[in-house]
N, C-alpha and C. Protein backbone atom coordinates (compact mmCIF):
# COMPACT_ATOMS: atom_id res chain seq x y z
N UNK A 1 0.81 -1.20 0.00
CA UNK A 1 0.00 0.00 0.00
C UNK A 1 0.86 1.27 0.00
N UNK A 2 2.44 1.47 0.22
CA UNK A 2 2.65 2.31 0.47
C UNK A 2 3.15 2.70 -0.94
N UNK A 3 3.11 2.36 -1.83
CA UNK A 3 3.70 2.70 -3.44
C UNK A 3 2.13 3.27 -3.74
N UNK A 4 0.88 3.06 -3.23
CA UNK A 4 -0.56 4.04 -3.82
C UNK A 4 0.02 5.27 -3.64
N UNK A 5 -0.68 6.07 -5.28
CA UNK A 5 -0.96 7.05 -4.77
C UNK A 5 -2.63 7.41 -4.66
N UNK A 6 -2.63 9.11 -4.49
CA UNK A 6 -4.11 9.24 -4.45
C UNK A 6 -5.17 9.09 -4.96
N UNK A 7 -4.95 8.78 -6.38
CA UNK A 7 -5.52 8.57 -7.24
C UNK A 7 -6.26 6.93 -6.79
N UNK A 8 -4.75 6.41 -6.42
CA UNK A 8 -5.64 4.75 -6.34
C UNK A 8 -6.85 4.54 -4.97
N UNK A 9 -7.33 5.65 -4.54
CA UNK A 9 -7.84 5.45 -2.96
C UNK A 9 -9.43 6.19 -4.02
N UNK A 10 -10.13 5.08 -4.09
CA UNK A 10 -11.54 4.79 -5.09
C UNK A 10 -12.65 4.84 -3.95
N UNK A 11 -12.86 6.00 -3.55
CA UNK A 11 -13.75 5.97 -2.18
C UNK A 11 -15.01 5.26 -3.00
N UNK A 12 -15.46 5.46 -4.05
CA UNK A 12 -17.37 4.63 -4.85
C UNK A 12 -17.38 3.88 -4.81
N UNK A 13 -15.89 3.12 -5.34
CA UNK A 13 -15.96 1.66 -5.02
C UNK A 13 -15.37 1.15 -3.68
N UNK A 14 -14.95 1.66 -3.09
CA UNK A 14 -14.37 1.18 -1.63
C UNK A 14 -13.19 0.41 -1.80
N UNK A 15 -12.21 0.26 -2.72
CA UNK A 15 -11.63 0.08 -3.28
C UNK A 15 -9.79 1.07 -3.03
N UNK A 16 -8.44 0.44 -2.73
CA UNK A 16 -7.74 1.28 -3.11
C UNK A 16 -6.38 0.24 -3.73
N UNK A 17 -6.20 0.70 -5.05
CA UNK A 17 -5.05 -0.07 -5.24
C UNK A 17 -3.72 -0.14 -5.40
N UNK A 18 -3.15 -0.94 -5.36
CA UNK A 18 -1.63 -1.37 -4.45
C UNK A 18 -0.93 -1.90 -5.93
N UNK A 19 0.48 -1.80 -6.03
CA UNK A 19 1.04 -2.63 -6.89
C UNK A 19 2.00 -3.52 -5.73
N UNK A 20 1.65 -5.33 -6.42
CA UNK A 20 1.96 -6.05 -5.44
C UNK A 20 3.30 -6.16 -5.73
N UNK A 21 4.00 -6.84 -4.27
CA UNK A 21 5.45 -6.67 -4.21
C UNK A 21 5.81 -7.93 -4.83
N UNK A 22 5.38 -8.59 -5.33
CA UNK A 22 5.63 -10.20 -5.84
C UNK A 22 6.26 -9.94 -7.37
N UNK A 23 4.79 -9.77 -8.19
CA UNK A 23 4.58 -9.78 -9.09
C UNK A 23 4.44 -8.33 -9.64
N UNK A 24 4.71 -6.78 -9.12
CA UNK A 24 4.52 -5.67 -9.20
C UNK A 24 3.29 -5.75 -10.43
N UNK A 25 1.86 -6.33 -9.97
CA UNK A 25 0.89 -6.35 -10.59
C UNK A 25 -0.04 -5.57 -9.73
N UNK A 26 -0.79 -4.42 -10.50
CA UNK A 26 -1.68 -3.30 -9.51
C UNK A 26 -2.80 -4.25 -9.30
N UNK A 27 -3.22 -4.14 -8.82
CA UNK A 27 -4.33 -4.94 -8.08
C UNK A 27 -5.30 -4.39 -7.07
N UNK A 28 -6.74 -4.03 -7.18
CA UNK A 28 -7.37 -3.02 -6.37
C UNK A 28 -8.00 -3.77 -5.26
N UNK A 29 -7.83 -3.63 -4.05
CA UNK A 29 -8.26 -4.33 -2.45
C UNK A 29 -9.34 -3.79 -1.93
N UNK A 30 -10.36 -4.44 -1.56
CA UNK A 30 -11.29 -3.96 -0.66
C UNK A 30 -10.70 -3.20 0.58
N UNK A 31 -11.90 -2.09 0.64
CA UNK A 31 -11.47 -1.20 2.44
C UNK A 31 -12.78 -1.07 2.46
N UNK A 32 -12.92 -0.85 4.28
CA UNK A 32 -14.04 -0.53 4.49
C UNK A 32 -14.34 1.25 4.53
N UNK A 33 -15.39 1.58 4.74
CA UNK A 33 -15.84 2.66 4.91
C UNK A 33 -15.31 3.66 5.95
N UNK A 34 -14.94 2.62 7.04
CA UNK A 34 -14.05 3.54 7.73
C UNK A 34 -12.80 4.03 7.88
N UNK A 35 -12.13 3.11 6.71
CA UNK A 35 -10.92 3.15 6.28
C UNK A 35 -10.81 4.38 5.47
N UNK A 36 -11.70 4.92 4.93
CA UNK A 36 -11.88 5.55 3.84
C UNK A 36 -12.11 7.25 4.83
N UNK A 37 -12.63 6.99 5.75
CA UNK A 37 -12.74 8.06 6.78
C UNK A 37 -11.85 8.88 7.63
N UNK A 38 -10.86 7.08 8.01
CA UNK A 38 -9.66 7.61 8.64
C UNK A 38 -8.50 8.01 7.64
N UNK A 39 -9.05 7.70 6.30
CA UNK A 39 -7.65 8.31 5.41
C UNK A 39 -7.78 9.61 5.11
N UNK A 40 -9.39 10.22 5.25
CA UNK A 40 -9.59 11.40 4.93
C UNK A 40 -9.12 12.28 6.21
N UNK A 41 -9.25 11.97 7.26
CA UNK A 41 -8.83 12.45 8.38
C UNK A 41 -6.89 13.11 8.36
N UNK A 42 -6.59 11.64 8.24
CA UNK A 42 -5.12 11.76 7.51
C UNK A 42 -4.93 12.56 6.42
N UNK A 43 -5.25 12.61 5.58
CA UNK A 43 -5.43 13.93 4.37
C UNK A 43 -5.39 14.89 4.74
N UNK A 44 -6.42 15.16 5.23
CA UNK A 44 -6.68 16.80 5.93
C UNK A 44 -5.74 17.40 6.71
N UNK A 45 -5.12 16.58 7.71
CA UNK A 45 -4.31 16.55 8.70
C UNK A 45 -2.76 17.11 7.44
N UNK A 46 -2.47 16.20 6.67
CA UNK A 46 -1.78 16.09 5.78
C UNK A 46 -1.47 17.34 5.44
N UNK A 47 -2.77 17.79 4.73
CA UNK A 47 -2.73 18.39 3.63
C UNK A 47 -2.74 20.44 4.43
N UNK A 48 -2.86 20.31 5.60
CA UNK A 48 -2.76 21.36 6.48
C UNK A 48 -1.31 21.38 6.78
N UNK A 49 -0.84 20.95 7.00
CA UNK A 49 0.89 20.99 7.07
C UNK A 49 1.95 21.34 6.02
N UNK A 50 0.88 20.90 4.79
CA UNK A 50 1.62 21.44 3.66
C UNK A 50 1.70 20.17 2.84
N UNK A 51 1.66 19.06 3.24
CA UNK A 51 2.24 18.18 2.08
C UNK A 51 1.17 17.95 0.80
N UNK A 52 1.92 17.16 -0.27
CA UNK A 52 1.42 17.72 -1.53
C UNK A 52 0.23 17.12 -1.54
N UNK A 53 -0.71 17.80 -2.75
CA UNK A 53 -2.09 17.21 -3.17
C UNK A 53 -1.88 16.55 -4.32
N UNK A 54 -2.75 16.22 -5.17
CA UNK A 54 -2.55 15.48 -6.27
C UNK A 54 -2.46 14.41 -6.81
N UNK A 55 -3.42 14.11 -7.38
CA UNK A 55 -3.78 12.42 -8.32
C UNK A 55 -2.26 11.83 -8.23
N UNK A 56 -1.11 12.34 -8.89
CA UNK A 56 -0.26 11.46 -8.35
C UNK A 56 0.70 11.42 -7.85
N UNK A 57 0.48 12.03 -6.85
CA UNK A 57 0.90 12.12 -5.38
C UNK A 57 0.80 10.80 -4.86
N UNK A 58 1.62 10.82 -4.19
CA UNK A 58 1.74 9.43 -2.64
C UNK A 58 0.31 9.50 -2.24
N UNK A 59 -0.24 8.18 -1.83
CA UNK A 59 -1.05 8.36 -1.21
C UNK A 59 -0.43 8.45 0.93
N UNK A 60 0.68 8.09 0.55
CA UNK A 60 0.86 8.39 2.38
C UNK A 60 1.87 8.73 2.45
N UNK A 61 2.20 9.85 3.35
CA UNK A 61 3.69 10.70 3.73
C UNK A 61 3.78 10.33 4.68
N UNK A 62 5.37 10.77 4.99
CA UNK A 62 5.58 11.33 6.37
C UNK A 62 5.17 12.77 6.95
N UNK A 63 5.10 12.73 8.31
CA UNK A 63 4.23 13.87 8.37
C UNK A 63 5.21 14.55 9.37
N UNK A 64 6.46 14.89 9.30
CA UNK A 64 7.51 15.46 9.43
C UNK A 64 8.52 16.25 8.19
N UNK A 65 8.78 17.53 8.15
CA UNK A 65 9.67 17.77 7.24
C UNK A 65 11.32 17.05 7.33
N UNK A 66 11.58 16.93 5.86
CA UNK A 66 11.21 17.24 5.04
C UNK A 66 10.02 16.34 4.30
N UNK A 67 9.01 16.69 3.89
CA UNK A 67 7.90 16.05 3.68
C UNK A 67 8.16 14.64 2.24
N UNK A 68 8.43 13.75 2.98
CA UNK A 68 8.42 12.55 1.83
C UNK A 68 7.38 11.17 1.66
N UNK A 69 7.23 10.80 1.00
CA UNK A 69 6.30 9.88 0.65
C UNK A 69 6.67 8.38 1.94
N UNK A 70 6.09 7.88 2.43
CA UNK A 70 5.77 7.03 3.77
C UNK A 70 6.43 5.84 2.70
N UNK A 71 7.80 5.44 3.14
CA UNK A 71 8.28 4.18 2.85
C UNK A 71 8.51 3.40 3.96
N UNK A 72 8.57 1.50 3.51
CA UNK A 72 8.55 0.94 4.49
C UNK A 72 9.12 1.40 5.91
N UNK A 73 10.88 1.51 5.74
CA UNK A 73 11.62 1.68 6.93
C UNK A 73 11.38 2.64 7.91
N UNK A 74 10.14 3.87 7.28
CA UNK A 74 9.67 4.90 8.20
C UNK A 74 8.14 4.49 8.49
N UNK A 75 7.67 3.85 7.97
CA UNK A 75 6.37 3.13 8.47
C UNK A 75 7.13 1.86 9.91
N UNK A 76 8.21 1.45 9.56
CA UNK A 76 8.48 0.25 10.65
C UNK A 76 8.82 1.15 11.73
N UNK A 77 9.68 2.31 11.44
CA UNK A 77 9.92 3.31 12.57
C UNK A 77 8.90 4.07 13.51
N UNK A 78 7.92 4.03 12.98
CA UNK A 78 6.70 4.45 12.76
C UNK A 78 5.80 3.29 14.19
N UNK A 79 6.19 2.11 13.61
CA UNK A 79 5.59 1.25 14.61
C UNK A 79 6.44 0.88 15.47
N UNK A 80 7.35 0.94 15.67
CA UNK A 80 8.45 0.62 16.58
C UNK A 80 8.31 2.09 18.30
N UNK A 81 7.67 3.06 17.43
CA UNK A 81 7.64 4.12 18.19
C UNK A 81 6.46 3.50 18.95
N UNK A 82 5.15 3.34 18.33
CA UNK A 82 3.96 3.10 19.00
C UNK A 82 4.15 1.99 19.84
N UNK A 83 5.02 1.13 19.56
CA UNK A 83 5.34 -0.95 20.68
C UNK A 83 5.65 -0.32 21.62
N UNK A 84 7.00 0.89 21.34
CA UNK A 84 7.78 1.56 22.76
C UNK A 84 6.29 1.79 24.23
N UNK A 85 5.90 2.76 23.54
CA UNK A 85 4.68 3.29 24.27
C UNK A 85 3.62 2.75 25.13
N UNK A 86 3.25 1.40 24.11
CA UNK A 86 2.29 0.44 24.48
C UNK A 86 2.58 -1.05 25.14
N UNK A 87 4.01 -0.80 24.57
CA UNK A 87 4.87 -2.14 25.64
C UNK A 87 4.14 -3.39 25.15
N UNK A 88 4.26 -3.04 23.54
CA UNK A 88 3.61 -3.79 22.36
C UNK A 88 5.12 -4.45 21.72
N UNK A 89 4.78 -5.48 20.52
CA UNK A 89 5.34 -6.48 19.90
C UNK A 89 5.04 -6.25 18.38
N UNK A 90 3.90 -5.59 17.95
CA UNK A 90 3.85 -5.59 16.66
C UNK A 90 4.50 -4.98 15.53
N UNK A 91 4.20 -5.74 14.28
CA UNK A 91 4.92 -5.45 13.08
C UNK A 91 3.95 -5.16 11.91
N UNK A 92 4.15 -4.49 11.14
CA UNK A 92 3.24 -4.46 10.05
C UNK A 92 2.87 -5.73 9.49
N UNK A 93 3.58 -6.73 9.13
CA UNK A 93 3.17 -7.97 9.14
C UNK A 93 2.27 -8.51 9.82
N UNK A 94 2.15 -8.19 10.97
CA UNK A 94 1.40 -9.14 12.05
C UNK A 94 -0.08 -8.52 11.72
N UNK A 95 -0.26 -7.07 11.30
CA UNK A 95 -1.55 -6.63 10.36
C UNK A 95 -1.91 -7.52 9.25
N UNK A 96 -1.36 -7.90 8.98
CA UNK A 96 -1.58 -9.02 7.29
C UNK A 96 -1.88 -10.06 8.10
N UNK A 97 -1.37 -10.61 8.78
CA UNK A 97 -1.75 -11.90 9.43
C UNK A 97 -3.22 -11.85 10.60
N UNK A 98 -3.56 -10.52 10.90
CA UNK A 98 -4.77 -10.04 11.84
C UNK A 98 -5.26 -10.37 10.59
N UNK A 99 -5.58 -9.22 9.80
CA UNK A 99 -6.57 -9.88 8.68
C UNK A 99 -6.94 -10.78 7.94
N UNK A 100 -5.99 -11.51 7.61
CA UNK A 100 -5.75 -12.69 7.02
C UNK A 100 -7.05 -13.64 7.74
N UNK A 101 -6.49 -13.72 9.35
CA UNK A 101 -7.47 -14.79 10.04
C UNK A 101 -8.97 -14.43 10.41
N UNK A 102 -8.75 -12.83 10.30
CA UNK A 102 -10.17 -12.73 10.50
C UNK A 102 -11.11 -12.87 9.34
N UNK A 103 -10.41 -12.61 8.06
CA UNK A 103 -11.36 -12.95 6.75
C UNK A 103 -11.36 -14.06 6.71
N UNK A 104 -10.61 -15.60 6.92
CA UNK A 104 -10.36 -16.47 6.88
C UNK A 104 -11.58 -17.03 8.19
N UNK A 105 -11.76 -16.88 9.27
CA UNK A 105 -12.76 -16.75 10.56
C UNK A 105 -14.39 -16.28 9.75
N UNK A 106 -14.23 -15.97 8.90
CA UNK A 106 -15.90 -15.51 7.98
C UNK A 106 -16.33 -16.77 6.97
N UNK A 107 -17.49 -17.14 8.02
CA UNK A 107 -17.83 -17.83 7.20
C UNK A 107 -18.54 -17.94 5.72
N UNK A 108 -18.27 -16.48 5.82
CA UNK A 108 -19.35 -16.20 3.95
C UNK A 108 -17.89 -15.76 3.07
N UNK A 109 -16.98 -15.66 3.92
CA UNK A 109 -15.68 -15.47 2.83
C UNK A 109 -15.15 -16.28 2.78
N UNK A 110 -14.78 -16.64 0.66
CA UNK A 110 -14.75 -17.82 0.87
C UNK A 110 -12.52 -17.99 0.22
N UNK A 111 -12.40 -18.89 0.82
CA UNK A 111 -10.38 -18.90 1.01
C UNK A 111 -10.18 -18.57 -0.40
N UNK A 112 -10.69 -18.86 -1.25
CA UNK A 112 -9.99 -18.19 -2.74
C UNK A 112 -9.95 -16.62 -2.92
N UNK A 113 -10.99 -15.86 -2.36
CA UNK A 113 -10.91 -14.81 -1.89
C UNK A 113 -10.06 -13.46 -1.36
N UNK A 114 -9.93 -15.00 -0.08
CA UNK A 114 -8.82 -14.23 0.71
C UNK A 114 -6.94 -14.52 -0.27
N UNK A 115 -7.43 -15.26 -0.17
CA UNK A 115 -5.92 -15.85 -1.64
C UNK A 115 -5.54 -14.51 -2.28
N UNK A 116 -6.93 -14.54 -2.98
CA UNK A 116 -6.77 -13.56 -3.93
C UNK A 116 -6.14 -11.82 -3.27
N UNK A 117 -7.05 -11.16 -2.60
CA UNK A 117 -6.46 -10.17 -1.87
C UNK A 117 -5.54 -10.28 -1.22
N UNK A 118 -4.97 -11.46 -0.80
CA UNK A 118 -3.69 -11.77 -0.10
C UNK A 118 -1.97 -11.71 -1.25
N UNK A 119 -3.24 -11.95 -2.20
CA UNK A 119 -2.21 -11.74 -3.56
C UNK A 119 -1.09 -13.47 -3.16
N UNK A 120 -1.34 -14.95 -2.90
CA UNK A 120 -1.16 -15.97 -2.63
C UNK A 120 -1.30 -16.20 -3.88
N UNK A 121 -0.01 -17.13 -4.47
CA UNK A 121 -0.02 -18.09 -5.81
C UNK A 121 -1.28 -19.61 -5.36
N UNK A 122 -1.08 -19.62 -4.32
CA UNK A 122 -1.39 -21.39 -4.03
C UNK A 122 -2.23 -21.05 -3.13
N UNK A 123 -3.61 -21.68 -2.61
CA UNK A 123 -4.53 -21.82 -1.79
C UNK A 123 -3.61 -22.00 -0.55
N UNK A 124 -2.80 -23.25 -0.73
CA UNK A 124 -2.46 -23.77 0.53
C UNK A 124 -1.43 -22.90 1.02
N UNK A 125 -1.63 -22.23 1.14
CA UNK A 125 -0.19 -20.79 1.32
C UNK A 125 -1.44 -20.00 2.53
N UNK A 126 -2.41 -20.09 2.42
CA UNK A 126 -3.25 -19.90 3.28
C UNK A 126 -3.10 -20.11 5.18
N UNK A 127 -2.72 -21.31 4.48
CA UNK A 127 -2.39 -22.42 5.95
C UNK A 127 -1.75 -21.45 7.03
N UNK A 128 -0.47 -20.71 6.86
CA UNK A 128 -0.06 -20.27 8.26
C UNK A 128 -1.07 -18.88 8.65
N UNK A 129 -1.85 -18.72 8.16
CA UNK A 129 -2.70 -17.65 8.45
C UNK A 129 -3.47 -18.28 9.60
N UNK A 130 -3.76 -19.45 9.07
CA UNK A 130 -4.83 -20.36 9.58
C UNK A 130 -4.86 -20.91 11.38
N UNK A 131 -4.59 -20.21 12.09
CA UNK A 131 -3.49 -21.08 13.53
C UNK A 131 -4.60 -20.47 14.27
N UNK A 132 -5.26 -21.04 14.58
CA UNK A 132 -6.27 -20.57 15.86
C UNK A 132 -5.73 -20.70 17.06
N UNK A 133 -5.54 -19.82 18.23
CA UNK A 133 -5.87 -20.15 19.06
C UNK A 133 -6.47 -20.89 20.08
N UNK A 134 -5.91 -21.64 21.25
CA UNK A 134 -6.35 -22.65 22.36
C UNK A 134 -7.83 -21.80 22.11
N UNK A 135 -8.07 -20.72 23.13
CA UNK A 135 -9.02 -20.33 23.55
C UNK A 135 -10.11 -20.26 22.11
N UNK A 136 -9.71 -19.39 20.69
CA UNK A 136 -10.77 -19.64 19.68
C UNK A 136 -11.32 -20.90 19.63
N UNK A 137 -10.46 -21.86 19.77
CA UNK A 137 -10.64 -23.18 19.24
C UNK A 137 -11.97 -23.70 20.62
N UNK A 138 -11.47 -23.30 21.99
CA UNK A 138 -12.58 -24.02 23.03
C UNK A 138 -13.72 -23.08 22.70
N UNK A 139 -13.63 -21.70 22.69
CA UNK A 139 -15.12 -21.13 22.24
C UNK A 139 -15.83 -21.45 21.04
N UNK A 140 -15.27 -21.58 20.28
CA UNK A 140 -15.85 -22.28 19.20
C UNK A 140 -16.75 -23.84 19.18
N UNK A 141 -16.02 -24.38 19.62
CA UNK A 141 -16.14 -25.68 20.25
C UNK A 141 -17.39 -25.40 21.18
N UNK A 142 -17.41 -25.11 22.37
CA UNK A 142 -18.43 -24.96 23.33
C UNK A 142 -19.72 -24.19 22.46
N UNK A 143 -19.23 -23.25 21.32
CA UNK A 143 -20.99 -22.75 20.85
C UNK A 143 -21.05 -23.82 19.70
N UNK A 144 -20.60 -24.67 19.44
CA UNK A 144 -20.85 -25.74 18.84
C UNK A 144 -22.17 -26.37 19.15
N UNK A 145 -21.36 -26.88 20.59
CA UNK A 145 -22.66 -27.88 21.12
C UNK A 145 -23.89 -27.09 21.68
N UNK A 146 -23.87 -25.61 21.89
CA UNK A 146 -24.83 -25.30 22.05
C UNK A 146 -25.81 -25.23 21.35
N UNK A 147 -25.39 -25.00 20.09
CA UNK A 147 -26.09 -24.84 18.79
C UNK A 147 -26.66 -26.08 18.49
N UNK A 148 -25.88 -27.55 18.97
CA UNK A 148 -26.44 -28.61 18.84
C UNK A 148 -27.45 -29.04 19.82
N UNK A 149 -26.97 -28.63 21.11
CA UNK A 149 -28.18 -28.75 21.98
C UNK A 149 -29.45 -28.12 21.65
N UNK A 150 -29.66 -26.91 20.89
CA UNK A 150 -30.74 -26.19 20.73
C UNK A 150 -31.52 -27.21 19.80
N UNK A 151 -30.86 -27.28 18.86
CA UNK A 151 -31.18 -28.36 17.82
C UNK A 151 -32.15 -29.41 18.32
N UNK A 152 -31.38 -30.09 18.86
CA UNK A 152 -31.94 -31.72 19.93
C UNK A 152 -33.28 -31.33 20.25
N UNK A 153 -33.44 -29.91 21.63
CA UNK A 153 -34.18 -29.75 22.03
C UNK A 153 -35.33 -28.86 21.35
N UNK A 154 -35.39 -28.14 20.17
CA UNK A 154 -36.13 -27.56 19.53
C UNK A 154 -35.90 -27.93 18.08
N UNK A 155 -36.16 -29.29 17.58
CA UNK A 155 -35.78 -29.14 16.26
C UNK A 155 -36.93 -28.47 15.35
N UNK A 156 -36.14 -28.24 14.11
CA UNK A 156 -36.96 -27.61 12.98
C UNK A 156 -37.89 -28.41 12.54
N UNK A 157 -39.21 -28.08 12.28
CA UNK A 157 -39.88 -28.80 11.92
C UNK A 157 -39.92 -29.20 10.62
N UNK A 158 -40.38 -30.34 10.16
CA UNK A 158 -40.48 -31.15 8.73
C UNK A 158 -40.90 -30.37 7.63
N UNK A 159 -39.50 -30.64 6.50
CA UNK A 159 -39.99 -29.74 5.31
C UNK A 159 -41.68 -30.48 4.82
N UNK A 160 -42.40 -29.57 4.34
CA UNK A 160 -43.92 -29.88 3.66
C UNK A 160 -43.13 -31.24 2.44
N UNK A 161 -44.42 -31.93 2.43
CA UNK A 161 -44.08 -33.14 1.45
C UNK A 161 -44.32 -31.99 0.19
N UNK A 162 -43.64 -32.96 -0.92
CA UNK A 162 -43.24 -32.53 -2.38
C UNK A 162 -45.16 -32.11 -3.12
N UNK A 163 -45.57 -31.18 -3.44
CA UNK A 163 -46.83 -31.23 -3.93
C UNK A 163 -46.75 -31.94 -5.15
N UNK A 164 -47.87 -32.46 -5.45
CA UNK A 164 -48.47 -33.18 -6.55
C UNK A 164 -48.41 -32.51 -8.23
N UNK A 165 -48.05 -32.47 -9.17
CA UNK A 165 -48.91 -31.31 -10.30
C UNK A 165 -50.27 -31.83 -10.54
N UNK A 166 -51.27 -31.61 -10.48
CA UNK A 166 -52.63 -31.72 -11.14
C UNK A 166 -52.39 -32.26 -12.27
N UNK A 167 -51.69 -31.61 -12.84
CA UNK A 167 -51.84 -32.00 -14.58
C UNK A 167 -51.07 -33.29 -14.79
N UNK A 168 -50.30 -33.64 -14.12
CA UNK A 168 -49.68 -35.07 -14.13
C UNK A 168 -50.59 -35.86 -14.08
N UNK A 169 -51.36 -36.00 -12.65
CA UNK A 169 -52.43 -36.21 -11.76
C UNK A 169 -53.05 -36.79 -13.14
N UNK A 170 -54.03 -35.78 -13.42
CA UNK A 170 -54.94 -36.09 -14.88
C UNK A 170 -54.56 -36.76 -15.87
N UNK A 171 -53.23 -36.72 -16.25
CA UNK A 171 -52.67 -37.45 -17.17
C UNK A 171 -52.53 -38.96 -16.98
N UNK A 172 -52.03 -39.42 -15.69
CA UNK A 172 -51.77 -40.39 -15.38
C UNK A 172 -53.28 -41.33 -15.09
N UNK A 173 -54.23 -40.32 -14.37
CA UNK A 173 -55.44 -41.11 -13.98
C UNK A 173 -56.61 -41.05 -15.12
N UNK A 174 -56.54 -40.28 -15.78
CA UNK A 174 -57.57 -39.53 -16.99
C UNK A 174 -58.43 -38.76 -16.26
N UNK A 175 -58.64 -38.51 -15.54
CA UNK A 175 -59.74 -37.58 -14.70
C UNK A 175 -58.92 -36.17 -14.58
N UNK A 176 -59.75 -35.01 -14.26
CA UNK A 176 -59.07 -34.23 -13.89
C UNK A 176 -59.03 -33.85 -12.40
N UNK A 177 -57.59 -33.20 -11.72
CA UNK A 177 -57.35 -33.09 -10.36
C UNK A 177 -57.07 -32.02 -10.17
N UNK A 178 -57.78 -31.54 -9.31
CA UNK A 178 -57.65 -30.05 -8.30
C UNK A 178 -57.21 -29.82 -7.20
């Protein structure tokens, strides 16, 4: 994301795109709405300090002079400042891997998907995303059986039998059926 510029940040479609580091193929990623809120926030903020405007412009600076476009080693500096503070561990990576499991954790999203926005040659490249947690794994587990207990004790009632066609009906018997 940090090679976008402004141009690629598609607030209609919710959309902003990236050229990937693999295959330096642009490729446009879903964001949500609030992503789209907090970048405008950042903009503004941005764009009051002085740094530049323009379709193709960076989409992310530093927000220190001299004013330059947000590359990795000042984005890692960037988070290295915030771990200090918070007496945190994280890496920008470990963001790819948050998301990773939580789109991967949806059950209406489906892994080719996430592949795909993950920008993954192979499905099974998926896999280390995939590491649940002790505790996900027992909550999960425990609303399992609840869901099964409900079941047991309130099941769904019986789909309606298959209706008849009339016109079969008549055909088969010679009479006609209503």
């Amino acid at each position: 994301m940090l090679t976008s510029t402004q141009s690629d940040a598609n607030v209609g479609e919710q959309t902003i795109g990236v050229i990937r580091k693999g295959s330096r193929a642009y490729q446009e990623l879903p964001a949500t709405r609030d992503a789209f809120v907090w970048l405008r926030l950042y903009q503004e903020e941005a764009w009051k300090k002085g740094v530049p405007r323009g379709r193709k412009q960076p989409l992310w600076w530093t927000l220190r002079r001299p004013w330059r476009p947000l590359q990795y080693d000042a984005a890692r500096m960037m988070f290295n400042r915030a771990n200090e503070l918070l007496g945190a561990n994280w890496t920008l990576h470990d963001l790819r891997h948050t998301a990773a499991f939580l789109m991967l954790d949806d059950p209406d999203m489906p892994p080719v998907y996430v592949q795909h926005i993950l920008g993954h040659r192979y499905l099974s490249t998926l896999d280390i995303y995939n590491r649940p947690t002790r505790d996900d794994v027992i909550t999960a587990g425990l609303a399992h059986h609840v869901r099964e207990q409900q079941l047991r004790e309130n099941p769904p009632p019986a789909p309606p039998a298959p209706a008849y066609n009339p016109d079969s009906l008549s055909i088969l018997f010679g009479r006609p059926f209503s």
